[in-house]
PDB file of N, CA and C in Angstrom:
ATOM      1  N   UNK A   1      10.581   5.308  -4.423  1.00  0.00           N
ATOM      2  CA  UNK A   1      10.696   5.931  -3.132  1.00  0.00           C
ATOM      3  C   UNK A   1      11.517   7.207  -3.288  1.00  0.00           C
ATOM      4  N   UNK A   2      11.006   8.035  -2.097  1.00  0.00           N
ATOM      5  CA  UNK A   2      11.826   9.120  -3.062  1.00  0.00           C
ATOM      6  C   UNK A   2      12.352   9.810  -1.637  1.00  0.00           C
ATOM      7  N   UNK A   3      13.428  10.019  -0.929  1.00  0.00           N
ATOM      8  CA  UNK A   3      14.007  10.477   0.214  1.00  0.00           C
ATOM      9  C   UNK A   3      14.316  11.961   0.209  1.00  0.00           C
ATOM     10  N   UNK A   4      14.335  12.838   0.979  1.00  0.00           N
ATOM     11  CA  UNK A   4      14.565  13.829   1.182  1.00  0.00           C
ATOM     12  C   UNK A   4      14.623  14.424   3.021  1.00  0.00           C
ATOM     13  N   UNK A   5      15.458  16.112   2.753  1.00  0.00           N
ATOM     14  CA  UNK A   5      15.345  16.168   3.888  1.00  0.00           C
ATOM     15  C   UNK A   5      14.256  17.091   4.875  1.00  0.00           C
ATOM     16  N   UNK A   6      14.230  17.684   5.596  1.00  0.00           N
ATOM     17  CA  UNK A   6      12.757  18.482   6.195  1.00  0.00           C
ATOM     18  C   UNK A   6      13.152  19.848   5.417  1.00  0.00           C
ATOM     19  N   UNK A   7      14.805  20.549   5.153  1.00  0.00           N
ATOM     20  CA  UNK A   7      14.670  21.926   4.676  1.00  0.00           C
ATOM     21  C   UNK A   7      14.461  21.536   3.357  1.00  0.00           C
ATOM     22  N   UNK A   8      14.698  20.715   2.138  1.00  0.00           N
ATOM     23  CA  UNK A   8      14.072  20.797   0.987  1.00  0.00           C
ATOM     24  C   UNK A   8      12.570  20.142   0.642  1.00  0.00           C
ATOM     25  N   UNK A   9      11.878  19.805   1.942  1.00  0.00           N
ATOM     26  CA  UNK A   9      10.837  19.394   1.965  1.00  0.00           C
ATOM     27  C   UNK A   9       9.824  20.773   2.006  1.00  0.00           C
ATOM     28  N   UNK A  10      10.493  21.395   2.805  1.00  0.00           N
ATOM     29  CA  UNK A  10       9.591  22.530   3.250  1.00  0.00           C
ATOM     30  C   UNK A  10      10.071  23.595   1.556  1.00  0.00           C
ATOM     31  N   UNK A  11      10.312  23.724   1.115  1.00  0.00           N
ATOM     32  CA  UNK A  11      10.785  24.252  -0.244  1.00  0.00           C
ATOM     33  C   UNK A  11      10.242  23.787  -1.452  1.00  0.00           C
ATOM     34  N   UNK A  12      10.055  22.828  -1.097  1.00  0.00           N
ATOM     35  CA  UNK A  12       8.848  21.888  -2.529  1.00  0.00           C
ATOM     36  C   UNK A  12       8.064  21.534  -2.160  1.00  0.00           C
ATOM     37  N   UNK A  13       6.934  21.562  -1.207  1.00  0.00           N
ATOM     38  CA  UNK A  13       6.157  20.856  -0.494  1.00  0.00           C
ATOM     39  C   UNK A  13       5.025  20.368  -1.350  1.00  0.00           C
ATOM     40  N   UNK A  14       4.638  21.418  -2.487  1.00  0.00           N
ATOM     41  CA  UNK A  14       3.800  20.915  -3.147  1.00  0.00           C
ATOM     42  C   UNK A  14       3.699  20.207  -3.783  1.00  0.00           C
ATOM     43  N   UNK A  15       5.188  19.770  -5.108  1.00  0.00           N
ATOM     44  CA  UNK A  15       5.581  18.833  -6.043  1.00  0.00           C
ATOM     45  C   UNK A  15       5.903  17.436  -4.829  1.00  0.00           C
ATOM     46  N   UNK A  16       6.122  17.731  -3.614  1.00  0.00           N
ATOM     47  CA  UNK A  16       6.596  16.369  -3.246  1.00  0.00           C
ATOM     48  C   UNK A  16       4.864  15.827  -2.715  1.00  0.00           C
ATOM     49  N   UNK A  17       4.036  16.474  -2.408  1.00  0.00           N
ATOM     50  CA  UNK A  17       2.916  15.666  -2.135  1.00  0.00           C
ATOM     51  C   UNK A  17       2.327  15.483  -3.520  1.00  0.00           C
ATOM     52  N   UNK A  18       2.756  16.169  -5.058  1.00  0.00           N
ATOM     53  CA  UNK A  18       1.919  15.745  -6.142  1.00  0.00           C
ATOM     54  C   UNK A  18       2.634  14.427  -6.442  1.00  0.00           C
ATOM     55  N   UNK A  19       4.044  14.234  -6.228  1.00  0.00           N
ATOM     56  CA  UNK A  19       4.216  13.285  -6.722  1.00  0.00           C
ATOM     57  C   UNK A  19       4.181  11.639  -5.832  1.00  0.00           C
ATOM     58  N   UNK A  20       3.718  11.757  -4.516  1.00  0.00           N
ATOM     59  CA  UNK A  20       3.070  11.302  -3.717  1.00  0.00           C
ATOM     60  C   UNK A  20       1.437  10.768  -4.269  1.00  0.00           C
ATOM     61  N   UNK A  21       0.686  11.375  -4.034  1.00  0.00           N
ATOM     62  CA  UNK A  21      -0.722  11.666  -4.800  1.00  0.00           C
ATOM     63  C   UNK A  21      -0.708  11.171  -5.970  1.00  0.00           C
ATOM     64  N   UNK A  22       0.038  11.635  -7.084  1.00  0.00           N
ATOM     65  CA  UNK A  22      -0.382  10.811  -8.242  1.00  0.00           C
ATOM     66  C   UNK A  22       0.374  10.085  -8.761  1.00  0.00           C
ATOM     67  N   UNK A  23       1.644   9.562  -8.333  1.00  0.00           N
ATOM     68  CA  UNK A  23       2.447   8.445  -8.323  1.00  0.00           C
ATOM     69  C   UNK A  23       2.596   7.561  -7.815  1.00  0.00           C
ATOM     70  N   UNK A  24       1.960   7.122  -6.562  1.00  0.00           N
ATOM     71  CA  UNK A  24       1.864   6.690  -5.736  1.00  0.00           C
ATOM     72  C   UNK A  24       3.283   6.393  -5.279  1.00  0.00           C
ATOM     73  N   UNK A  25       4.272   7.286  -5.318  1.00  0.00           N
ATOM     74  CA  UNK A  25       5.534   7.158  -4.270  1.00  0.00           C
ATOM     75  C   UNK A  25       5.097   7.293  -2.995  1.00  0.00           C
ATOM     76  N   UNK A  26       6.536   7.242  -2.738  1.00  0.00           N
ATOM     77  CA  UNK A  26       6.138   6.625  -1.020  1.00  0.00           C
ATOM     78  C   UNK A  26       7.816   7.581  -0.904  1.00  0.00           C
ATOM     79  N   UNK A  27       7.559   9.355   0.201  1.00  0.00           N
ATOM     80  CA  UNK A  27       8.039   9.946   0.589  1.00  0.00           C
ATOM     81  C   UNK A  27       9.014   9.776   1.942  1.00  0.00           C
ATOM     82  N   UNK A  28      10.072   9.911   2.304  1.00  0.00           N
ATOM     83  CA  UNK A  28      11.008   9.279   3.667  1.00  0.00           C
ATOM     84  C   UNK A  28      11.594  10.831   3.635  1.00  0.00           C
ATOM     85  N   UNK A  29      10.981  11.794   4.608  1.00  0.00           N
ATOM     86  CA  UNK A  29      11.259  12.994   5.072  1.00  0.00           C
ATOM     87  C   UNK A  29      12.416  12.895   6.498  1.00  0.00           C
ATOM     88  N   UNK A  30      13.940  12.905   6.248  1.00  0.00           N
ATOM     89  CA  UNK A  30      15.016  12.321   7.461  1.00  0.00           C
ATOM     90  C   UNK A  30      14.937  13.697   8.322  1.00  0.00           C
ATOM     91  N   UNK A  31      14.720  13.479   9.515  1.00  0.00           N
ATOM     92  CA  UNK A  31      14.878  14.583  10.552  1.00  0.00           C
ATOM     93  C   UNK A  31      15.784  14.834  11.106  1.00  0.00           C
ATOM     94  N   UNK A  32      16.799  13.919  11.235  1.00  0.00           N
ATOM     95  CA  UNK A  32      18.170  13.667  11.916  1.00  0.00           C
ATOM     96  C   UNK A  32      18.439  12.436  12.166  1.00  0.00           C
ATOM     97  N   UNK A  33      19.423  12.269  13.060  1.00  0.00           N
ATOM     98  CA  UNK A  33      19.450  10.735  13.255  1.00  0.00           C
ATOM     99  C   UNK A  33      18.648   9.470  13.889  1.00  0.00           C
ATOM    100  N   UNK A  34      18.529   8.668  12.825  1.00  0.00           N
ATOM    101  CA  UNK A  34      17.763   7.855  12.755  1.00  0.00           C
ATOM    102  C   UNK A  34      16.125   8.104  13.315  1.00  0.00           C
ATOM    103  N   UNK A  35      15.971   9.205  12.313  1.00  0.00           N
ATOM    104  CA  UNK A  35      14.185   9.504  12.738  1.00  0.00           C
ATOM    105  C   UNK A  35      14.349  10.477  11.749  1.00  0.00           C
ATOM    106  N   UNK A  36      12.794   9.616  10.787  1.00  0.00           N
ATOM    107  CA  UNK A  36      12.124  10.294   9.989  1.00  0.00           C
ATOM    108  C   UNK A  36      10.626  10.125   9.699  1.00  0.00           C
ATOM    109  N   UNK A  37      10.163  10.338   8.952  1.00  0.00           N
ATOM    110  CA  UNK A  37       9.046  10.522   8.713  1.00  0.00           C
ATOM    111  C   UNK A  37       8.465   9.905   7.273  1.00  0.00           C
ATOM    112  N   UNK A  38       7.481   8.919   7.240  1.00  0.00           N
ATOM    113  CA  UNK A  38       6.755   8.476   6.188  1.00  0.00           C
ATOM    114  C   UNK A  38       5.904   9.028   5.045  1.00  0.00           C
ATOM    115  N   UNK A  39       5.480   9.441   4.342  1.00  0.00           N
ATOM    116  CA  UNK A  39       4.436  10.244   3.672  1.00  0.00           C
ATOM    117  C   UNK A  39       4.026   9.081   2.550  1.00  0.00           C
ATOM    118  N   UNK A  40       2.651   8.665   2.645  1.00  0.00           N
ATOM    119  CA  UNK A  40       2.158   7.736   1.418  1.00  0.00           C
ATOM    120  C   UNK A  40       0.468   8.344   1.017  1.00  0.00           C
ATOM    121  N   UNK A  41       0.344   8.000   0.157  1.00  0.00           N
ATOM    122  CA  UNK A  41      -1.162   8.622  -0.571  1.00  0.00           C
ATOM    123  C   UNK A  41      -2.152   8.093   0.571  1.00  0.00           C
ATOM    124  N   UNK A  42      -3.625   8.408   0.590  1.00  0.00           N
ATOM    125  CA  UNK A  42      -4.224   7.729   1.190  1.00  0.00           C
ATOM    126  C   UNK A  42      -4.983   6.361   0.693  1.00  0.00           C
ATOM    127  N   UNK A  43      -4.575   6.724  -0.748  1.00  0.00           N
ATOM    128  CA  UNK A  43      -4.877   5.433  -1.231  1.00  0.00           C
ATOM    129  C   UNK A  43      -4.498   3.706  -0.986  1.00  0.00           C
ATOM    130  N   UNK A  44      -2.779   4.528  -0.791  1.00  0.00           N
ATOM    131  CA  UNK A  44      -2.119   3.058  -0.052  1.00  0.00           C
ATOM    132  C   UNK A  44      -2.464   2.852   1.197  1.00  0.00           C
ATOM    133  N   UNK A  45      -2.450   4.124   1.751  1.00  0.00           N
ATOM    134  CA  UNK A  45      -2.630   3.921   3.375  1.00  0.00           C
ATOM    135  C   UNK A  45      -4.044   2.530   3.523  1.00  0.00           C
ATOM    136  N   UNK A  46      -5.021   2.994   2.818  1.00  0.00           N
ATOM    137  CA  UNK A  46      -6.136   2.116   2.803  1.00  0.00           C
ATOM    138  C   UNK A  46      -5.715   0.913   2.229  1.00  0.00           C
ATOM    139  N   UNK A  47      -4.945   0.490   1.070  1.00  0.00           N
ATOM    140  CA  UNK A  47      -4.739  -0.574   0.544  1.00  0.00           C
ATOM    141  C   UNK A  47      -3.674  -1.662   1.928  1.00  0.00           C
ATOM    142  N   UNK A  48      -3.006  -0.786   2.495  1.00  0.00           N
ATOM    143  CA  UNK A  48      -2.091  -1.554   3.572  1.00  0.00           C
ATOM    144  C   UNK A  48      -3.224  -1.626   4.515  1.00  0.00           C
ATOM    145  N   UNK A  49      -4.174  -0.707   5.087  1.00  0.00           N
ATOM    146  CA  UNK A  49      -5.052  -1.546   6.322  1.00  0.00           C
ATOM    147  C   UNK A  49      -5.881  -2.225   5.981  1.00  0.00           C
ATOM    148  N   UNK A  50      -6.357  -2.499   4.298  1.00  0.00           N
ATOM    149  CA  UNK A  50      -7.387  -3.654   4.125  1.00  0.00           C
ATOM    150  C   UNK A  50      -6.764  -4.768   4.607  1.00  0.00           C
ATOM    151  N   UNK A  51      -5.017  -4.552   3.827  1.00  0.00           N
ATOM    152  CA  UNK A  51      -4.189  -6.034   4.190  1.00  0.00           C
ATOM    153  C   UNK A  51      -4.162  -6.494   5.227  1.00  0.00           C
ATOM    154  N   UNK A  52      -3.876  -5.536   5.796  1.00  0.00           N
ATOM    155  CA  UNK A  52      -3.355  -5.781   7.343  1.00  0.00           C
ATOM    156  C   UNK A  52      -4.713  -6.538   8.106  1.00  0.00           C
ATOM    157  N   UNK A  53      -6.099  -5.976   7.970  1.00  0.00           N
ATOM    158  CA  UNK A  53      -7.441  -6.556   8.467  1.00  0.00           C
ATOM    159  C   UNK A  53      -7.544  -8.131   7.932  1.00  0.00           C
ATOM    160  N   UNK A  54      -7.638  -7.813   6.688  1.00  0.00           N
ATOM    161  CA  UNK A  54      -7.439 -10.042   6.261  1.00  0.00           C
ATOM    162  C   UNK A  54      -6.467 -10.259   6.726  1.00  0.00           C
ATOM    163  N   UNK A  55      -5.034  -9.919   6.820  1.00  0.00           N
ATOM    164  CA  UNK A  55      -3.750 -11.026   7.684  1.00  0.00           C
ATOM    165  C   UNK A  55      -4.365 -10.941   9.034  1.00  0.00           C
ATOM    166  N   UNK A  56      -5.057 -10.316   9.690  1.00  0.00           N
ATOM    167  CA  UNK A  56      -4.874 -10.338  11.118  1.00  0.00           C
ATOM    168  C   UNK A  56      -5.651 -11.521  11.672  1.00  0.00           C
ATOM    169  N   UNK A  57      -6.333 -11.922  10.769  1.00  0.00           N
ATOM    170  CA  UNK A  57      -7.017 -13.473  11.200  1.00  0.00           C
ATOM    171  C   UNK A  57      -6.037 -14.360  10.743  1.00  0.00           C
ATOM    172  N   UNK A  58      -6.083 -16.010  11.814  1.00  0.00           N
ATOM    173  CA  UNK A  58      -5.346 -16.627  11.080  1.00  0.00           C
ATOM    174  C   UNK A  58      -6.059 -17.632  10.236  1.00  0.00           C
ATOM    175  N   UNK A  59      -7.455 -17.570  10.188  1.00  0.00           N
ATOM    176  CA  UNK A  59      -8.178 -18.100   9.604  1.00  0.00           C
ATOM    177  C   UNK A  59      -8.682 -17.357   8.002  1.00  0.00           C
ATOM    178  N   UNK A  60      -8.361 -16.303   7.643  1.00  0.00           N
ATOM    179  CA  UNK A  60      -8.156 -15.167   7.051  1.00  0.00           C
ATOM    180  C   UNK A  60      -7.191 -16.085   6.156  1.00  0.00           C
ATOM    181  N   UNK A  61      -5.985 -15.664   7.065  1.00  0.00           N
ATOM    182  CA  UNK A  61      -4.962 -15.822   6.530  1.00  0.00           C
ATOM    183  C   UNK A  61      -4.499 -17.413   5.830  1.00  0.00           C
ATOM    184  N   UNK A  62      -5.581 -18.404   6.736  1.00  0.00           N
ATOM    185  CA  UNK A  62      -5.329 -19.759   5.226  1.00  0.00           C
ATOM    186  C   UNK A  62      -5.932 -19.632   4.347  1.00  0.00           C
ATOM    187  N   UNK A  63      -7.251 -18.923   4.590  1.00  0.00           N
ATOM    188  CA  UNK A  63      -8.307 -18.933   3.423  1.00  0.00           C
ATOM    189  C   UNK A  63      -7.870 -18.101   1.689  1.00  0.00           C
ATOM    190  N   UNK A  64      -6.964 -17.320   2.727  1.00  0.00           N
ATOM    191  CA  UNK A  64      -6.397 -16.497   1.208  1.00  0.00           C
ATOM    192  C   UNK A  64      -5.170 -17.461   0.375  1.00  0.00           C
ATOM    193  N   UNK A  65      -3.961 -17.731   1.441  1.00  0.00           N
ATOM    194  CA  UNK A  65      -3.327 -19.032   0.973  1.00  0.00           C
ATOM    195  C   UNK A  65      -4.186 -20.118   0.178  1.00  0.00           C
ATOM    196  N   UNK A  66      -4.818 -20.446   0.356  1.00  0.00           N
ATOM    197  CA  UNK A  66      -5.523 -21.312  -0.233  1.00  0.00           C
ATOM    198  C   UNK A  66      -6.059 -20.953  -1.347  1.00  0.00           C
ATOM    199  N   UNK A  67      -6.973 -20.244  -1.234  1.00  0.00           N
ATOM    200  CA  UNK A  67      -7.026 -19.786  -2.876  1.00  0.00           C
ATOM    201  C   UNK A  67      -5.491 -19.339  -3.811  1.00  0.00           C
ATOM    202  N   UNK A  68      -4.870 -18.573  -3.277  1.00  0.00           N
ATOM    203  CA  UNK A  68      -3.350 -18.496  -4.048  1.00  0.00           C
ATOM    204  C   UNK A  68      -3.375 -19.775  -4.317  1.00  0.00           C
ATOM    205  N   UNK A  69      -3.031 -20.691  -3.604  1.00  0.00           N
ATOM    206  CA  UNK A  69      -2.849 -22.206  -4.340  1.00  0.00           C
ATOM    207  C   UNK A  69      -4.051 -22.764  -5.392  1.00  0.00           C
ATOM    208  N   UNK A  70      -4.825 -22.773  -5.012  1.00  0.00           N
ATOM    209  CA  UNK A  70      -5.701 -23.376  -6.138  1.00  0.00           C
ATOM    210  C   UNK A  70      -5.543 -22.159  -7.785  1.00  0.00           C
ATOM    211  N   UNK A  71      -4.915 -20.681  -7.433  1.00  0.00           N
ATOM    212  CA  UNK A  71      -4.598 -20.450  -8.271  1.00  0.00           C
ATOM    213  C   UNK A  71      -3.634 -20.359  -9.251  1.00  0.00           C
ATOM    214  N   UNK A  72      -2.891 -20.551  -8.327  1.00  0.00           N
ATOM    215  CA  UNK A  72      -1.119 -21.847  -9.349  1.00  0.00           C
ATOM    216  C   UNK A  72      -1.408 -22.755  -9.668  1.00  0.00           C
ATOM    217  N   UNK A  73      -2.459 -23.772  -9.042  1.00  0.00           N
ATOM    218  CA  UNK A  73      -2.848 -25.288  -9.592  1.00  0.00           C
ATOM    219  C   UNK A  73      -3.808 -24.836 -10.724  1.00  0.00           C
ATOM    220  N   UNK A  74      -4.395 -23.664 -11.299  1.00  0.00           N
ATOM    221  CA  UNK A  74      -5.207 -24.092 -12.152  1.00  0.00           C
ATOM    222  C   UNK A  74      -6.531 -24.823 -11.640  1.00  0.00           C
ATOM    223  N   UNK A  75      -6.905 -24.778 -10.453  1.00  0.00           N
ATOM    224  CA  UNK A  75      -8.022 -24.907  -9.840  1.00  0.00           C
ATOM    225  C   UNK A  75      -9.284 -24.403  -9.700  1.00  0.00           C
ATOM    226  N   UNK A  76      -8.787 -22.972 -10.227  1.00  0.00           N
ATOM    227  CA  UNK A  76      -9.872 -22.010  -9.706  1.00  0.00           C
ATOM    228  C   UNK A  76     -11.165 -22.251 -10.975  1.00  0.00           C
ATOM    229  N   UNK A  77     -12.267 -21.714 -10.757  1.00  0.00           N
ATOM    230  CA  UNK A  77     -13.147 -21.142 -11.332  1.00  0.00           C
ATOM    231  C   UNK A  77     -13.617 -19.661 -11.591  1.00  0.00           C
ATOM    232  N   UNK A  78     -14.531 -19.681 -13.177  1.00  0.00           N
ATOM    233  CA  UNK A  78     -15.703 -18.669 -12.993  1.00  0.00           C
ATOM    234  C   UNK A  78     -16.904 -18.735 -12.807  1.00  0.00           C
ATOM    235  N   UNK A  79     -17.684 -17.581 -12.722  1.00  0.00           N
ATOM    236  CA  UNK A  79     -18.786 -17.894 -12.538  1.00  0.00           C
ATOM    237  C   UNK A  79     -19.540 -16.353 -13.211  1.00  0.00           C
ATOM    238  N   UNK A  80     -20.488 -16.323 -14.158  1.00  0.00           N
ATOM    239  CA  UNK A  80     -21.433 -15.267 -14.477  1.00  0.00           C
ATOM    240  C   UNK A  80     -22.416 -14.408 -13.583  1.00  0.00           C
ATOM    241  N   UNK A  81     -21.692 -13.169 -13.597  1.00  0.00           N
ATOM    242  CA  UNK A  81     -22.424 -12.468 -12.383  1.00  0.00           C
ATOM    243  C   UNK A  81     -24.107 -12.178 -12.793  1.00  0.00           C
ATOM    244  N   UNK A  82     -25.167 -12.236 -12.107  1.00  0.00           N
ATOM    245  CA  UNK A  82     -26.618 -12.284 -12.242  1.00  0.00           C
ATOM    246  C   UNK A  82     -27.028 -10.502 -12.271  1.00  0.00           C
ATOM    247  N   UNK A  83     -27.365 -10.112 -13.461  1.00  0.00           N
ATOM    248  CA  UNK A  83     -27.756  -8.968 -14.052  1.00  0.00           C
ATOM    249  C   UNK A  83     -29.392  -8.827 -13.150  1.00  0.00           C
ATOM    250  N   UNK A  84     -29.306  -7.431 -12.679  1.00  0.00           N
ATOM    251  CA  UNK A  84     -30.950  -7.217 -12.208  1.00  0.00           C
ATOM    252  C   UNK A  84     -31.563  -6.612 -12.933  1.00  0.00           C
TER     253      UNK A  84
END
């Protein structure tokens, strides 16, 4: 994570979105008190609303529990994907 404030934001703007972009840090731009601003790739952005779409069921949300468990128990399976 990498914190900074809006006047050295505006002064590096470019290195702080490269290292955003291809680091996948996660930017905290402070505006003053207690208010700032987030900056994350859009890559995460998408990786947090896939999450967020499977938790939002709660039926979702055993089905994935559940497999986690059968994958600590050594439960799980494979299976050979069918070539066309």
């Amino acid at each position: 994570m990498i914190v900074t404030n809006i006047s050295d934001f505006r002064k590096d703007i470019k290195s702080y979105f490269d290292a955003v972009a291809k680091n996948f840090e996660t930017l905290i731009i402070n505006r003053g008190k207690d208010s700032g601003i987030v900056v994350i790739s859009l890559e995460e952005y998408n990786s947090l609303m896939a999450t967020n779409y499977e938790l939002s069921s709660r039926l979702n949300e055993k089905r994935l529990d559940t497999a986690i468990e059968k994958l600590k128990n050594n439960q799980s399976f494979s299976k050979d994907l069918i070539e066309e």
